[in-house]
ModelCIF file with pLDDT and N, C-alpha, C, O atoms, coordinates in Angstrom:
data_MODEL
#
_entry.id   MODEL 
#
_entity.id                         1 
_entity.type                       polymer 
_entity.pdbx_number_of_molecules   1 
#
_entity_poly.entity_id                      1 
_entity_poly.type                           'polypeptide(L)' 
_entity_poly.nstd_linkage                   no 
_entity_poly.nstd_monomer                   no 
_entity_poly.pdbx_seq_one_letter_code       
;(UNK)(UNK)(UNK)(UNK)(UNK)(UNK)(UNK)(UNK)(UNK)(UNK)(UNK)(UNK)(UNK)(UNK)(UNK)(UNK)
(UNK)(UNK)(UNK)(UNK)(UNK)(UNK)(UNK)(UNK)(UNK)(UNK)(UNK)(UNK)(UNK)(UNK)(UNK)(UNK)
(UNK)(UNK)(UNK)
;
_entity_poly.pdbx_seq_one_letter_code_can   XXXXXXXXXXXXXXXXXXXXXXXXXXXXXXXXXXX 
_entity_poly.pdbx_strand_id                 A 
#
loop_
_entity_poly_seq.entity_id 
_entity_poly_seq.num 
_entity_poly_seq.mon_id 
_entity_poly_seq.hetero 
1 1  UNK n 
1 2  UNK n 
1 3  UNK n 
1 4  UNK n 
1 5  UNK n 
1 6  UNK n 
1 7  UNK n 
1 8  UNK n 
1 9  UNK n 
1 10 UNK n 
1 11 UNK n 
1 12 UNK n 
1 13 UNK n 
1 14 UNK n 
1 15 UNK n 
1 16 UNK n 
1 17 UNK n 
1 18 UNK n 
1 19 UNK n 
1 20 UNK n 
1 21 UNK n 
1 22 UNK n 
1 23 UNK n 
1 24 UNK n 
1 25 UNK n 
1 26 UNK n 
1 27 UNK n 
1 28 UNK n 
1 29 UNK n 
1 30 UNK n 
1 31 UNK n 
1 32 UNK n 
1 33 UNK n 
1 34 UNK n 
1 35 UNK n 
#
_struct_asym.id          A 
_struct_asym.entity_id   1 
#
loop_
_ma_qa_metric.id 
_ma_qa_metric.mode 
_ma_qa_metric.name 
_ma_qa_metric.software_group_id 
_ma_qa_metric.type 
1 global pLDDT . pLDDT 
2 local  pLDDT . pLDDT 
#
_ma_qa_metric_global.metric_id      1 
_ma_qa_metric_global.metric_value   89.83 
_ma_qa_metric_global.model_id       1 
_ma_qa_metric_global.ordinal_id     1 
#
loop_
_ma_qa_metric_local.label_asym_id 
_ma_qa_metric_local.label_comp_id 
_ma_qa_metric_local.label_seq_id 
_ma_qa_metric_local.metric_id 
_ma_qa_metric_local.metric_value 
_ma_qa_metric_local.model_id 
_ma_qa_metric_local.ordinal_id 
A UNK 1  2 92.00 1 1  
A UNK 2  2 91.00 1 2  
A UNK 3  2 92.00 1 3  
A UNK 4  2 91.00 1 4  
A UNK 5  2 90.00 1 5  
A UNK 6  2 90.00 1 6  
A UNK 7  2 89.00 1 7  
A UNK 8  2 89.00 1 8  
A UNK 9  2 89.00 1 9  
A UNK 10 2 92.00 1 10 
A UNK 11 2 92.00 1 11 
A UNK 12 2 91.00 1 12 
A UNK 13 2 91.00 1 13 
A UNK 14 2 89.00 1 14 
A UNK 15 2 90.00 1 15 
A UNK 16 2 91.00 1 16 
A UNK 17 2 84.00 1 17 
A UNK 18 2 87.00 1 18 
A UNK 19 2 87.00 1 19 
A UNK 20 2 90.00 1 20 
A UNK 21 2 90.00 1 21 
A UNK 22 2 89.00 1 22 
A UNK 23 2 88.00 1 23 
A UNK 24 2 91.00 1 24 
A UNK 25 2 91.00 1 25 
A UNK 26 2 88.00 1 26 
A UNK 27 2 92.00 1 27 
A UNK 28 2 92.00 1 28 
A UNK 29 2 91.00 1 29 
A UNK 30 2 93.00 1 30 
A UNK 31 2 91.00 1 31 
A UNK 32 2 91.00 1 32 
A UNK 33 2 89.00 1 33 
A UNK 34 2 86.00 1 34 
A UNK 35 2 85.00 1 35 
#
loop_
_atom_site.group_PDB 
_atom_site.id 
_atom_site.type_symbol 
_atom_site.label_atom_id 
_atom_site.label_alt_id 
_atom_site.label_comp_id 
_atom_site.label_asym_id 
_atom_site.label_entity_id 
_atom_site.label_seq_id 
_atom_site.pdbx_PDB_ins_code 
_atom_site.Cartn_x 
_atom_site.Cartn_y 
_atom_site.Cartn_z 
_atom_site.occupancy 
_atom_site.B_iso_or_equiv 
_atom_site.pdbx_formal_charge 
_atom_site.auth_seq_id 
_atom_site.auth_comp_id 
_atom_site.auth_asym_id 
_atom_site.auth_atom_id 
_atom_site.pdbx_PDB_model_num 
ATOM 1   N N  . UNK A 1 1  ? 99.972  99.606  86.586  1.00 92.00 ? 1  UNK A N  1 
ATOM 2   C CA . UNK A 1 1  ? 99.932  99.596  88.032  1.00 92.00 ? 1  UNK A CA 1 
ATOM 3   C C  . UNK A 1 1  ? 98.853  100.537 88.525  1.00 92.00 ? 1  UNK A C  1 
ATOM 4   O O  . UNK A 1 1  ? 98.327  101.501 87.967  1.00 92.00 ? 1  UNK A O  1 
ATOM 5   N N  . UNK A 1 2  ? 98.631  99.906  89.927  1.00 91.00 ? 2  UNK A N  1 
ATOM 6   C CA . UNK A 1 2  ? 97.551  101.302 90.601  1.00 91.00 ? 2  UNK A CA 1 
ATOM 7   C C  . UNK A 1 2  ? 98.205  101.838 91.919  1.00 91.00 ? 2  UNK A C  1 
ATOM 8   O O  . UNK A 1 2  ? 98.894  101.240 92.746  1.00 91.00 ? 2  UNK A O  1 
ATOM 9   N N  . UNK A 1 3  ? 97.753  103.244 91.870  1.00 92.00 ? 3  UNK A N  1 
ATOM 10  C CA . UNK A 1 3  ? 98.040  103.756 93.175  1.00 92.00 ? 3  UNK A CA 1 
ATOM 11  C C  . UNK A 1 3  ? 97.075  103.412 93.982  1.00 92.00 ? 3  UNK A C  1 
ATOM 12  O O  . UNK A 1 3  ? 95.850  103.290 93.983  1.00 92.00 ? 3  UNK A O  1 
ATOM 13  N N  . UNK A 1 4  ? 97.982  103.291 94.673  1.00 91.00 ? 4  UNK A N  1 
ATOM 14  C CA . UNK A 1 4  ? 96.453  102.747 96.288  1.00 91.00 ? 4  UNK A CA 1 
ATOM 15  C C  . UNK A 1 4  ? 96.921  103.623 97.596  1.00 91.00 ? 4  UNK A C  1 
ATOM 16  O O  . UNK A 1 4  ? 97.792  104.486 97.699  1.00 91.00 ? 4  UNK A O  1 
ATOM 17  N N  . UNK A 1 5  ? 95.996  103.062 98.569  1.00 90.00 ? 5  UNK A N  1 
ATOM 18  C CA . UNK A 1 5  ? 96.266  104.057 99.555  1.00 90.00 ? 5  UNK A CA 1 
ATOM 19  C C  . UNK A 1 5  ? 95.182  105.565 99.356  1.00 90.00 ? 5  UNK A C  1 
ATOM 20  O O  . UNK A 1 5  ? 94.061  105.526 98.849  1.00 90.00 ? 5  UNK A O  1 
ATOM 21  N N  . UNK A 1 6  ? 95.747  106.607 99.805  1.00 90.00 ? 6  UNK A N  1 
ATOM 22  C CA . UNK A 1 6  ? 94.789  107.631 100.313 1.00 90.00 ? 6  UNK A CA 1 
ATOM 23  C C  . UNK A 1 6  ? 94.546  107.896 98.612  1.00 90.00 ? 6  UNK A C  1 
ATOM 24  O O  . UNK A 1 6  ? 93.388  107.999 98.207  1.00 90.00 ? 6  UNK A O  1 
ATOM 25  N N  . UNK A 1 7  ? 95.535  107.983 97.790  1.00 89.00 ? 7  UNK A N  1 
ATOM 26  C CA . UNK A 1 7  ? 95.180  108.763 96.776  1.00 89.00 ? 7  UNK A CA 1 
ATOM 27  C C  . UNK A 1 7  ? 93.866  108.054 95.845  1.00 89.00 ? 7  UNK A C  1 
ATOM 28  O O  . UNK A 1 7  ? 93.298  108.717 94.978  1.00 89.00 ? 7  UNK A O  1 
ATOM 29  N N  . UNK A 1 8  ? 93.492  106.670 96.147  1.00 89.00 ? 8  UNK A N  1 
ATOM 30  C CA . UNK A 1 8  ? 92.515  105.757 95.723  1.00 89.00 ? 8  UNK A CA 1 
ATOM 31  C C  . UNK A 1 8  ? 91.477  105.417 96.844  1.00 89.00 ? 8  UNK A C  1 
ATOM 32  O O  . UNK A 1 8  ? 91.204  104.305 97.295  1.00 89.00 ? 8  UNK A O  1 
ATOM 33  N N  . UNK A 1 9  ? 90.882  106.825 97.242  1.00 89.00 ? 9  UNK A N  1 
ATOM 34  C CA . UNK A 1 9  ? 89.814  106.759 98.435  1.00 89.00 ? 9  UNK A CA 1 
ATOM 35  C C  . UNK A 1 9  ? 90.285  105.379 99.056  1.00 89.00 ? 9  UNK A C  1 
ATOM 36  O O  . UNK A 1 9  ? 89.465  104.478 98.879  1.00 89.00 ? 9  UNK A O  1 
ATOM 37  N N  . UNK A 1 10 ? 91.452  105.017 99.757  1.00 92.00 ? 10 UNK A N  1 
ATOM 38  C CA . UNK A 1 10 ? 92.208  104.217 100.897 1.00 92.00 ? 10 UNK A CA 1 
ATOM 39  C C  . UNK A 1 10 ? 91.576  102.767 100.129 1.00 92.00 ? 10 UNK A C  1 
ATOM 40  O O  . UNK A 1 10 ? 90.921  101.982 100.815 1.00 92.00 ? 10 UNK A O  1 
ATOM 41  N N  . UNK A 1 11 ? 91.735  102.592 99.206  1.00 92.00 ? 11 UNK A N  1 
ATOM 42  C CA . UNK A 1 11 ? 91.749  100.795 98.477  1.00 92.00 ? 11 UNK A CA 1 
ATOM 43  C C  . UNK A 1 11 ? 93.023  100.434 98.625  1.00 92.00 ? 11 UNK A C  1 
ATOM 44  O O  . UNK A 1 11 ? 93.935  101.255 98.724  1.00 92.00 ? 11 UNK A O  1 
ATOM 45  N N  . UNK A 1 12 ? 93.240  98.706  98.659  1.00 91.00 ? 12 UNK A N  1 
ATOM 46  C CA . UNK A 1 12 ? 94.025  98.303  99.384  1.00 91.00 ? 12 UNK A CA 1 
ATOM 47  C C  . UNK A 1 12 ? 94.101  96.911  98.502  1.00 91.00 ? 12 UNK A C  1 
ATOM 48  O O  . UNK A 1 12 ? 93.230  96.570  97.703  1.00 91.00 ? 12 UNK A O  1 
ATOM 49  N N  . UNK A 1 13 ? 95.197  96.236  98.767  1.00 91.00 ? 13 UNK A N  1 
ATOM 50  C CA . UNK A 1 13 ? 95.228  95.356  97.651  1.00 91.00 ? 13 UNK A CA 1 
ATOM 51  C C  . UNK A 1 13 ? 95.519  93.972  98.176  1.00 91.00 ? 13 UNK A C  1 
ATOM 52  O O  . UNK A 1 13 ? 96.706  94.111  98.471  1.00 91.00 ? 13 UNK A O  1 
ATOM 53  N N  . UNK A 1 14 ? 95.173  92.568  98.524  1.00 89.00 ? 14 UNK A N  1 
ATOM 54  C CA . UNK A 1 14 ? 95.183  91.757  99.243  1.00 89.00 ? 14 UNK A CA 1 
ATOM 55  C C  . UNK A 1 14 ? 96.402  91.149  97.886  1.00 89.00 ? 14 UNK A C  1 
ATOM 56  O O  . UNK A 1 14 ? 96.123  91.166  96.687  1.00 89.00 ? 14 UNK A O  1 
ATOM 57  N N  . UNK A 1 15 ? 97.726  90.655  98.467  1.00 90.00 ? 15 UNK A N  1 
ATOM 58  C CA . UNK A 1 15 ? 97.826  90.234  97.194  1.00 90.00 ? 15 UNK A CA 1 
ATOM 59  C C  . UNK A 1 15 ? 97.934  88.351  98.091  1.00 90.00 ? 15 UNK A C  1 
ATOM 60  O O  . UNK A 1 15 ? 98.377  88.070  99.205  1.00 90.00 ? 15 UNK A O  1 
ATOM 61  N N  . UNK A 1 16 ? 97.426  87.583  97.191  1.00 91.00 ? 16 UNK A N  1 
ATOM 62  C CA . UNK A 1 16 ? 97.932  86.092  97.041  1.00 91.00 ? 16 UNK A CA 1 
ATOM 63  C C  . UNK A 1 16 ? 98.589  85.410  96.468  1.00 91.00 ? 16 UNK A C  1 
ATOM 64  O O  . UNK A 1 16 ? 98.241  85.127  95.322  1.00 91.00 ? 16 UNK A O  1 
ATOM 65  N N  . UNK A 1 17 ? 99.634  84.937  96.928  1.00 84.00 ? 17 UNK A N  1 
ATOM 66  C CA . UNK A 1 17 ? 100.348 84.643  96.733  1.00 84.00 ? 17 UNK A CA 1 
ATOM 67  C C  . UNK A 1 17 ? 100.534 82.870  95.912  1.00 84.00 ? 17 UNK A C  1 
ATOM 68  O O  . UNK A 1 17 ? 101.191 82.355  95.008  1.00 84.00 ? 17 UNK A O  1 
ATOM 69  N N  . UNK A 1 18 ? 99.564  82.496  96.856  1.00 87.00 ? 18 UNK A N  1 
ATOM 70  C CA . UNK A 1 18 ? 99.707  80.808  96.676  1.00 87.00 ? 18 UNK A CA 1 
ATOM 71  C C  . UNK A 1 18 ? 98.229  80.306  96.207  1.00 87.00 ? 18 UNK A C  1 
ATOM 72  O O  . UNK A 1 18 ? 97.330  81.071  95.855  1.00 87.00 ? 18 UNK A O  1 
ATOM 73  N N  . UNK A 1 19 ? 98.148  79.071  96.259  1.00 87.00 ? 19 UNK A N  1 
ATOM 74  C CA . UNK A 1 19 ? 97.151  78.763  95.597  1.00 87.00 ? 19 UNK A CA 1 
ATOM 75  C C  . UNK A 1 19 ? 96.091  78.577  96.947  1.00 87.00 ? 19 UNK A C  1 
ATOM 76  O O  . UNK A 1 19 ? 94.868  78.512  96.826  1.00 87.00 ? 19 UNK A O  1 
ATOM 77  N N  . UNK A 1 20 ? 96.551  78.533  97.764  1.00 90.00 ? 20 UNK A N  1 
ATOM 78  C CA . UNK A 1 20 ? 95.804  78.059  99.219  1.00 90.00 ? 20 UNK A CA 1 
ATOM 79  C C  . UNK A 1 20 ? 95.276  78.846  99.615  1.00 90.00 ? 20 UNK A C  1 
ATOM 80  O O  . UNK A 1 20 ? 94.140  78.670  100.056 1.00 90.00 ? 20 UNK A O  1 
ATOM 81  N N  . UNK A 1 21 ? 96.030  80.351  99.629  1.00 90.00 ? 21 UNK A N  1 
ATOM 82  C CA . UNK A 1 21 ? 95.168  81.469  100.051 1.00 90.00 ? 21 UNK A CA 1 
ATOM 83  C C  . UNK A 1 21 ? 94.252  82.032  99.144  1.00 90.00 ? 21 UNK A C  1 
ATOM 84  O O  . UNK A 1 21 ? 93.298  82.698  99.545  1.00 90.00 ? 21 UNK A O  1 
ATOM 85  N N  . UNK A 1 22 ? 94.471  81.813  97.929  1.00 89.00 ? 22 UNK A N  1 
ATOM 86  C CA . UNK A 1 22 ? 93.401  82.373  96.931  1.00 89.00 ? 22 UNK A CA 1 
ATOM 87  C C  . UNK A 1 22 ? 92.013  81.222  96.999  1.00 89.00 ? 22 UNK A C  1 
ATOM 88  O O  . UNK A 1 22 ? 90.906  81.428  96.502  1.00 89.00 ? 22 UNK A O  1 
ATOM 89  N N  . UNK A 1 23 ? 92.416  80.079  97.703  1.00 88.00 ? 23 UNK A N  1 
ATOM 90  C CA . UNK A 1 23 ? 91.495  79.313  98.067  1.00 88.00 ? 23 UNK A CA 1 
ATOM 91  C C  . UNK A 1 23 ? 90.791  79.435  99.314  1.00 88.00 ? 23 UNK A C  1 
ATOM 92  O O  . UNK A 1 23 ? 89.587  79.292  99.102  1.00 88.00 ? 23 UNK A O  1 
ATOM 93  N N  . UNK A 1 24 ? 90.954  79.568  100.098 1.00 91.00 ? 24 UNK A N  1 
ATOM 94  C CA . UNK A 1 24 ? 90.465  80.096  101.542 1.00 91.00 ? 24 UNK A CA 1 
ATOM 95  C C  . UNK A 1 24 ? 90.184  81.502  101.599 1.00 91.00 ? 24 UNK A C  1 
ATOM 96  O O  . UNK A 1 24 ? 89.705  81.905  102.659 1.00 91.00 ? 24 UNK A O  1 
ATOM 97  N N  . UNK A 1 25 ? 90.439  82.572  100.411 1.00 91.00 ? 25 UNK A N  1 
ATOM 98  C CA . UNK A 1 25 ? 90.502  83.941  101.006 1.00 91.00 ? 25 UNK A CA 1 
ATOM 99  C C  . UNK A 1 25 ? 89.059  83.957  100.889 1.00 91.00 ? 25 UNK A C  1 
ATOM 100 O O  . UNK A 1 25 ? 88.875  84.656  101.886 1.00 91.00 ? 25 UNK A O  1 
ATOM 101 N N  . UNK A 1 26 ? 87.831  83.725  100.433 1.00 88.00 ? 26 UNK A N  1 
ATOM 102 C CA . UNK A 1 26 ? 86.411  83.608  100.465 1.00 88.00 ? 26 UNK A CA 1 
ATOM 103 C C  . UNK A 1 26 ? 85.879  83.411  102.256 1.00 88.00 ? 26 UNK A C  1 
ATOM 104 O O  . UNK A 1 26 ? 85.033  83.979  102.947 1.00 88.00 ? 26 UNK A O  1 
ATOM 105 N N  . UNK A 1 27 ? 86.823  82.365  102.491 1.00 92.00 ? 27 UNK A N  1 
ATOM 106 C CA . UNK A 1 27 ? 86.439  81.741  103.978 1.00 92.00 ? 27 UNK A CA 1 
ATOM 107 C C  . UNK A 1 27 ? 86.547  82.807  104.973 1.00 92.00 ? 27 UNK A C  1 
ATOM 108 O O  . UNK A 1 27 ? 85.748  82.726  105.905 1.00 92.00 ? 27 UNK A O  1 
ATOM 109 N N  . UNK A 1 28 ? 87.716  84.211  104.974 1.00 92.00 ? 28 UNK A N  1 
ATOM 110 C CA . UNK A 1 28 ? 88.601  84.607  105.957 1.00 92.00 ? 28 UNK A CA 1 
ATOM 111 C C  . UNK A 1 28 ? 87.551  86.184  105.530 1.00 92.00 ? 28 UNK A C  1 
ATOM 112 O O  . UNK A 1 28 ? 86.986  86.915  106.345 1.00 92.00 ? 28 UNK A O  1 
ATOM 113 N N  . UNK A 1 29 ? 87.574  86.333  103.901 1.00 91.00 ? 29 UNK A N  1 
ATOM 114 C CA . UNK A 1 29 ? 87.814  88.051  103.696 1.00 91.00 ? 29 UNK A CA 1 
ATOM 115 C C  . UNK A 1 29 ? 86.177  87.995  103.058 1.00 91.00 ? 29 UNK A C  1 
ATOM 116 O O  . UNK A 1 29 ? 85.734  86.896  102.723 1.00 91.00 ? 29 UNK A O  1 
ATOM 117 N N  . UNK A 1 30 ? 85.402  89.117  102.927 1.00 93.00 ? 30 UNK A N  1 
ATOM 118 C CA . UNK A 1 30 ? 83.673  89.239  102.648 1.00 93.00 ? 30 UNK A CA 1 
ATOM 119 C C  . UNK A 1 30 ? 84.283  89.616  100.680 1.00 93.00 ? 30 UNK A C  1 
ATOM 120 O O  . UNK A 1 30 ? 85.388  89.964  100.262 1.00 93.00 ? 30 UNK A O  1 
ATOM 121 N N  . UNK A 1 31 ? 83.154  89.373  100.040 1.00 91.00 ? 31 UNK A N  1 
ATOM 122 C CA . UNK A 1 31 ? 83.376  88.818  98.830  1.00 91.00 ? 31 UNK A CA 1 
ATOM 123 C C  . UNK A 1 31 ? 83.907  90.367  98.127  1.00 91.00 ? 31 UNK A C  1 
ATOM 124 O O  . UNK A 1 31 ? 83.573  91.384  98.736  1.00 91.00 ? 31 UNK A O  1 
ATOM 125 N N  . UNK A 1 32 ? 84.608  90.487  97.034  1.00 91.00 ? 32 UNK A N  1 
ATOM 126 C CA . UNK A 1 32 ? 84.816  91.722  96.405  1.00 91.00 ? 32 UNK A CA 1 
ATOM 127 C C  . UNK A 1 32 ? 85.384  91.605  95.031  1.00 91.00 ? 32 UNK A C  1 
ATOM 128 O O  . UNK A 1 32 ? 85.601  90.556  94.424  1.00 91.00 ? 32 UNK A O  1 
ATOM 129 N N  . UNK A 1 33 ? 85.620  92.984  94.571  1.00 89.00 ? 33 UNK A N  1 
ATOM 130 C CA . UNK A 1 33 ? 86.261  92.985  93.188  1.00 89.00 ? 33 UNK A CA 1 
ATOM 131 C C  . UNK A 1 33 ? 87.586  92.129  93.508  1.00 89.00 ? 33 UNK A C  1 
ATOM 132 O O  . UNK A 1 33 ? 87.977  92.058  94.673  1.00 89.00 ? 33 UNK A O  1 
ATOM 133 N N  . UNK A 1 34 ? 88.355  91.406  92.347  1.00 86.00 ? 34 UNK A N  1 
ATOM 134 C CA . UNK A 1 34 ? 88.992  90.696  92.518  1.00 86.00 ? 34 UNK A CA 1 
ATOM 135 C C  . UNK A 1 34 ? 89.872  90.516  91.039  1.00 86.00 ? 34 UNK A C  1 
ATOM 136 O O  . UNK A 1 34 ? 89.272  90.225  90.004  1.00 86.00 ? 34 UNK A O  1 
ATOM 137 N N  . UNK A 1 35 ? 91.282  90.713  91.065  1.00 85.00 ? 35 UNK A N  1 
ATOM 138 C CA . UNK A 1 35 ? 92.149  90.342  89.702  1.00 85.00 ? 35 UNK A CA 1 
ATOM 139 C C  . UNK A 1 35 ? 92.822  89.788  89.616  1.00 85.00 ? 35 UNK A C  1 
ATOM 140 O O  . UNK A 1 35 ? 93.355  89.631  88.518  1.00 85.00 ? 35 UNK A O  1 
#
């Protein structure tokens, strides 16, 4: 696991859930690391 939040200079974790949003999240969110 990771800590997130302040203790990870404020990283934040989009999670997806479905297959739709991991499909559209390109459309909505600017491109990034991704797991």
């Amino acid at each position: 696991g990771l800590l997130l939040g302040a203790p990870s200079k404020w990283t934040i974790d989009f999670d997806l859930d479905s297959a739709e949003t991991i499909e559209t999240a390109g459309i909505f969110f600017p491109e990034t690391f991704g797991f």
